[in-house]
C-alpha atoms as a PDB file:
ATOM      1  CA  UNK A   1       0.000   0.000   0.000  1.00  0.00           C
ATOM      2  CA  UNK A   2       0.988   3.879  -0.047  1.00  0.00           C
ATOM      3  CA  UNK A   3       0.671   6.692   1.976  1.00  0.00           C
ATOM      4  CA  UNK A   4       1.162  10.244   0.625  1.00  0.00           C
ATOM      5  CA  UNK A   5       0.935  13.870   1.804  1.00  0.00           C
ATOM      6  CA  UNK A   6       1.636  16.997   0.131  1.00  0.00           C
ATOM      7  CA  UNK A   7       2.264  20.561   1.909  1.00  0.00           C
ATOM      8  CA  UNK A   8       1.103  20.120   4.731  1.00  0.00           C
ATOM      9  CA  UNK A   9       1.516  22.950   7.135  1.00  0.00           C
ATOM     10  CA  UNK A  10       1.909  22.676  10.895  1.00  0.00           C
ATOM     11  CA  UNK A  11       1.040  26.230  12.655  1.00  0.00           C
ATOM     12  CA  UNK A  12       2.630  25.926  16.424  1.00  0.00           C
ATOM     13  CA  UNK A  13       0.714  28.220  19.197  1.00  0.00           C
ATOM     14  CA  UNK A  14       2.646  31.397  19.996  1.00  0.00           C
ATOM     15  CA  UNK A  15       2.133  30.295  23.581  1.00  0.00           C
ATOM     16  CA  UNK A  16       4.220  27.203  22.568  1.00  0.00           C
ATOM     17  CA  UNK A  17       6.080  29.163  19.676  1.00  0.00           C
ATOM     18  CA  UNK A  18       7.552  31.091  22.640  1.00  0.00           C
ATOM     19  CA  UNK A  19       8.812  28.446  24.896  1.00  0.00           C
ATOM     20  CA  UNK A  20      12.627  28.665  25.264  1.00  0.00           C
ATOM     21  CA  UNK A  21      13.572  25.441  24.685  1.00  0.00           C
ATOM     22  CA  UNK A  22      11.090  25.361  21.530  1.00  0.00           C
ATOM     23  CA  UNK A  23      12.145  28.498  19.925  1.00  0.00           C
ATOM     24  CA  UNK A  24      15.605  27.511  20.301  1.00  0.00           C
ATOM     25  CA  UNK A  25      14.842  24.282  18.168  1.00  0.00           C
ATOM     26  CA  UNK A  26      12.674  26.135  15.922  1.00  0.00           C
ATOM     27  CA  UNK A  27      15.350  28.808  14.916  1.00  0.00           C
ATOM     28  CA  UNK A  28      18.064  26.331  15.123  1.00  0.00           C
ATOM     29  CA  UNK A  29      16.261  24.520  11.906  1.00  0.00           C
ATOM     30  CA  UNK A  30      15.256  27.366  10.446  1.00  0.00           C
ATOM     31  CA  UNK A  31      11.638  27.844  11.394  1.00  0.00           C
ATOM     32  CA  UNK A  32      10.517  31.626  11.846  1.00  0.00           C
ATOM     33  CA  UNK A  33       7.141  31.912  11.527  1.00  0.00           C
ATOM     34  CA  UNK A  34       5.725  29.448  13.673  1.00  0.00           C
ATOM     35  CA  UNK A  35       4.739  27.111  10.686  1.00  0.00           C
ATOM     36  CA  UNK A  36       6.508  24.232   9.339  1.00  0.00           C
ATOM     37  CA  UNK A  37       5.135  22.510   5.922  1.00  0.00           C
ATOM     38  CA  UNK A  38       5.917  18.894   5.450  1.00  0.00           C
ATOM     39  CA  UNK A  39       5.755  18.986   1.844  1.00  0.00           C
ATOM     40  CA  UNK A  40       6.166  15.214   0.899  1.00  0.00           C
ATOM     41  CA  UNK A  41       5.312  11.900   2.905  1.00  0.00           C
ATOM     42  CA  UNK A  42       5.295   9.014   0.838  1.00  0.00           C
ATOM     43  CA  UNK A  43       5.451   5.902   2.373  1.00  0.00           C
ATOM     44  CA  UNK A  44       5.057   2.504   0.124  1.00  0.00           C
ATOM     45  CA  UNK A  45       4.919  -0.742   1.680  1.00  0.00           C
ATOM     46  CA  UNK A  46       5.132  -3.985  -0.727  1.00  0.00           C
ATOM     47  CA  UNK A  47       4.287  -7.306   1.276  1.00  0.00           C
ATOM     48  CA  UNK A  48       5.856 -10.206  -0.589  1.00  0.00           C
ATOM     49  CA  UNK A  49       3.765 -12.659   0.883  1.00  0.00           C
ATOM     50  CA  UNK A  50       1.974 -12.833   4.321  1.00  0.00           C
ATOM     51  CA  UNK A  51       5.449 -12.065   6.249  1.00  0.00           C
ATOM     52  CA  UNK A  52       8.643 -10.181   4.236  1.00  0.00           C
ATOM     53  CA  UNK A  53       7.860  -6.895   2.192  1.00  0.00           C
ATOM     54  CA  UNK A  54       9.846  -3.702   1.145  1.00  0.00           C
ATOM     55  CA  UNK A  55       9.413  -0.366   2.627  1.00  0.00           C
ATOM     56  CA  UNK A  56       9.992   2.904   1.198  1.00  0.00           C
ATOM     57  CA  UNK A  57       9.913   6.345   2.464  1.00  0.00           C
ATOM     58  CA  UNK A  58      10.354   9.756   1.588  1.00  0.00           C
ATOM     59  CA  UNK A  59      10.262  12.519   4.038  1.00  0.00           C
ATOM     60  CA  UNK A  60      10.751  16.058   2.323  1.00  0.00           C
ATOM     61  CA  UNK A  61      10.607  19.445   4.381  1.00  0.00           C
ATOM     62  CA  UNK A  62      12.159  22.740   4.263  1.00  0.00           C
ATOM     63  CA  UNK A  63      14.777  22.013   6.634  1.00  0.00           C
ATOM     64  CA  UNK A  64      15.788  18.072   6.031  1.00  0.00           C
ATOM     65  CA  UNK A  65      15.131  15.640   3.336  1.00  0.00           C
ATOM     66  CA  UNK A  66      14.949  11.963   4.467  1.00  0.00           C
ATOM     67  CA  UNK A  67      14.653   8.649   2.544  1.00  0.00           C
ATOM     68  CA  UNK A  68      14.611   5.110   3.349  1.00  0.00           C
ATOM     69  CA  UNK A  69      14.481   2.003   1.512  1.00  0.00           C
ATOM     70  CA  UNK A  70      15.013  -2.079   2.702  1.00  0.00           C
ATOM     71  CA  UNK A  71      13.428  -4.627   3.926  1.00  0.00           C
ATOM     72  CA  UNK A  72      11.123  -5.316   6.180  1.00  0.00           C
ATOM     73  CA  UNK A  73       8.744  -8.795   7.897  1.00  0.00           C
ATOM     74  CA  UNK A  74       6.060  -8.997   9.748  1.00  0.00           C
ATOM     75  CA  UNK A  75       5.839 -11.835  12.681  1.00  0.00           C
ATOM     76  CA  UNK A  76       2.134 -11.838  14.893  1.00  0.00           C
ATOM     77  CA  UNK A  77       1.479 -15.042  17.194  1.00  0.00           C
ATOM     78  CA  UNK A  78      -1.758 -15.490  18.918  1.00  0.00           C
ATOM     79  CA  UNK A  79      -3.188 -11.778  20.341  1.00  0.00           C
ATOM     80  CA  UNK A  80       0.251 -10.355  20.572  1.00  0.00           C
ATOM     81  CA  UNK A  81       1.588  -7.728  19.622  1.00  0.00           C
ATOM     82  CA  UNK A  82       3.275  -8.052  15.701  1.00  0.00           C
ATOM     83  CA  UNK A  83       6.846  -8.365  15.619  1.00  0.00           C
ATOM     84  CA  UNK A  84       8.293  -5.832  12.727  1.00  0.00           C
ATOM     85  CA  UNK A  85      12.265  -6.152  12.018  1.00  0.00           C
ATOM     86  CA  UNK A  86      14.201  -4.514   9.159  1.00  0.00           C
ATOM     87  CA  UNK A  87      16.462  -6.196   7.196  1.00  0.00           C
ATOM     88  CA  UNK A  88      19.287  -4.204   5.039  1.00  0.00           C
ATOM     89  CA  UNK A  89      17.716  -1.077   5.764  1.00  0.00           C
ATOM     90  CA  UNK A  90      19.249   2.191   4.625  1.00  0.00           C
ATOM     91  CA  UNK A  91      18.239   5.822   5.789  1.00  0.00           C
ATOM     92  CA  UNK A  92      19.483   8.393   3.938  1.00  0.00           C
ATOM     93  CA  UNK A  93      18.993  12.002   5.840  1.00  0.00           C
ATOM     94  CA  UNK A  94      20.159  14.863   4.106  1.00  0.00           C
ATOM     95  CA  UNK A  95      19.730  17.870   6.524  1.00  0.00           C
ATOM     96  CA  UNK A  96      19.414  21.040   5.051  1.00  0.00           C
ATOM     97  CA  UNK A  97      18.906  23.968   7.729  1.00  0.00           C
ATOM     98  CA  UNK A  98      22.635  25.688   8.651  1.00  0.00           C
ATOM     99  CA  UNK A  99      21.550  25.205  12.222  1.00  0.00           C
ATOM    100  CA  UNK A 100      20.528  21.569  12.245  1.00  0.00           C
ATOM    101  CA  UNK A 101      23.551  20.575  10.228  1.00  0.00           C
ATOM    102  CA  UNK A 102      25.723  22.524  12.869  1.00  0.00           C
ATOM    103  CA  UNK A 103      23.295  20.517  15.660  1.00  0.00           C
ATOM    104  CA  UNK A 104      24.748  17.423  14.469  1.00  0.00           C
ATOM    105  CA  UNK A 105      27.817  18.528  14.507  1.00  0.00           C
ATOM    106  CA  UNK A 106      28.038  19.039  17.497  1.00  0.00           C
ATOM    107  CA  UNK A 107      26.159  15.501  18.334  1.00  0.00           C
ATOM    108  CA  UNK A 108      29.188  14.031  16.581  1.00  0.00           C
ATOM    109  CA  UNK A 109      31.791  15.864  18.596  1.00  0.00           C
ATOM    110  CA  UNK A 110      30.173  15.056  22.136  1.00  0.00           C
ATOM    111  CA  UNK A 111      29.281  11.058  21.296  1.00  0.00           C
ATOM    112  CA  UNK A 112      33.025  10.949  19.286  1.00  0.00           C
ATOM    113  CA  UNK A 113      31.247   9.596  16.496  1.00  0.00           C
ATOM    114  CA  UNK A 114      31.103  10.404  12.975  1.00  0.00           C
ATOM    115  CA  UNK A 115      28.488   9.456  10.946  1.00  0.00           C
ATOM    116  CA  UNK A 116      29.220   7.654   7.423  1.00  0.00           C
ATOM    117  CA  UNK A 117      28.173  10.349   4.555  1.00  0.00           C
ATOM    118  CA  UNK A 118      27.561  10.160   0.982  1.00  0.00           C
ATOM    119  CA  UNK A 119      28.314  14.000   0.198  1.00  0.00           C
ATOM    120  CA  UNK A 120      25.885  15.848   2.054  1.00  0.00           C
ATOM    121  CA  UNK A 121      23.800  13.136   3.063  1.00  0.00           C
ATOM    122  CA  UNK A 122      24.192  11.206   6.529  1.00  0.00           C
ATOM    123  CA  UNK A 123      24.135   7.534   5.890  1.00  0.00           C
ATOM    124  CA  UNK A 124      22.621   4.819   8.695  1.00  0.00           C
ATOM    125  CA  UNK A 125      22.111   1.525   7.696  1.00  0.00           C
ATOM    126  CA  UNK A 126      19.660  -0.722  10.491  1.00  0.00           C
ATOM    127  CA  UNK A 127      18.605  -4.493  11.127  1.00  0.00           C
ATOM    128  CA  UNK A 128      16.577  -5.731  13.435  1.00  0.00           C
ATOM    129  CA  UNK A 129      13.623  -4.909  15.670  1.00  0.00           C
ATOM    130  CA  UNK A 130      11.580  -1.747  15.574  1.00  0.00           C
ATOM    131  CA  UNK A 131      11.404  -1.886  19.300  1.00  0.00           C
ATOM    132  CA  UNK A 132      14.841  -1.824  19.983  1.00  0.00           C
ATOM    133  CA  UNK A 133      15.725   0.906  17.285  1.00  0.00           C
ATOM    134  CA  UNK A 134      15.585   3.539  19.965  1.00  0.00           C
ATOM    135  CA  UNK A 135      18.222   6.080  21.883  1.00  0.00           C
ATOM    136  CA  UNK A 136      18.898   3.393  24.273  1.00  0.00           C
ATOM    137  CA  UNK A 137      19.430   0.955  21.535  1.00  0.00           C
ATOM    138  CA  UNK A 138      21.887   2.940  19.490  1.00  0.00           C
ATOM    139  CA  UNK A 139      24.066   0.083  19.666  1.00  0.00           C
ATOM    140  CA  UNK A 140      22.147  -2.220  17.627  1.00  0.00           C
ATOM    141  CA  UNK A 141      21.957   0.357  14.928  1.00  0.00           C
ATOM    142  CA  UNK A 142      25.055  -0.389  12.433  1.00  0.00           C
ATOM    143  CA  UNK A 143      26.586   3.211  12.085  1.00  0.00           C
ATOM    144  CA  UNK A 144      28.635   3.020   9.160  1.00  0.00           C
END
């Protein structure tokens, strides 16, 4: 199946606009109005059969440009919970705002990593779980 948006535009409250912490992330990617337009999510899923499929996404917006591509299986037994793990997955995040490129940075310099590029773009290539892709789970996400 797919799932596609065009321009869509995001208006944050000025109460919330105003927040420090906020308005430091908002300028920082380049946000000065209080509106941020997502102007492309496409996501495509192909299921192979009842368990493996591919998975695509693009994620376009003024201030990054995202895509990923691999693969992807489904696993559900009884009531549970389904199980969904990536296989030879590949993001490709390509930031574009001055301030969230100098964000990440700055990431790099306090974690002493350095994340695998292809010019511009930040390459991250995953396997496993979706439950254990998380902040905690950095480990388990091949950094290339």
């Amino acid at each position: 199946g797919q799932f596609k948006i065009r321009n869509f535009e995001i208006k944050i409250p000025d109460g919330l606009g105003k927040e420090p912490d906020i308005e430091n992330f908002l300028s920082q990617i380049g946000v000065w109005n209080n509106s941020v337009t997502l102007r492309l999510i496409d996501l495509k899923i192909k299921m192979m059969n009842q368990f493996p499929g591919n998975i695509s996404l693009k994620f376009h917006t003024p201030f990054i440009k995202a895509f990923i591509k691999g693969n992807l299986s489904f696993r559900q037994e009884d009531n549970s919970m389904p199980r969904i793990t990536f296989h030879n997955t590949e993001a490709s995040i390509h930031p574009i705002a001055l301030g969230l490129k100098k964000w990440i940075r700055n990431w790099e310099k306090k974690e002493g990593k350095t994340l695998k590029r292809k010019g511009p773009a930040i390459i991250i290539k995953f396997n496993g779980p979706i439950n254990s892709l998380n902040s905690q789970a950095l480990k388990d996400i091949t950094i290339f």
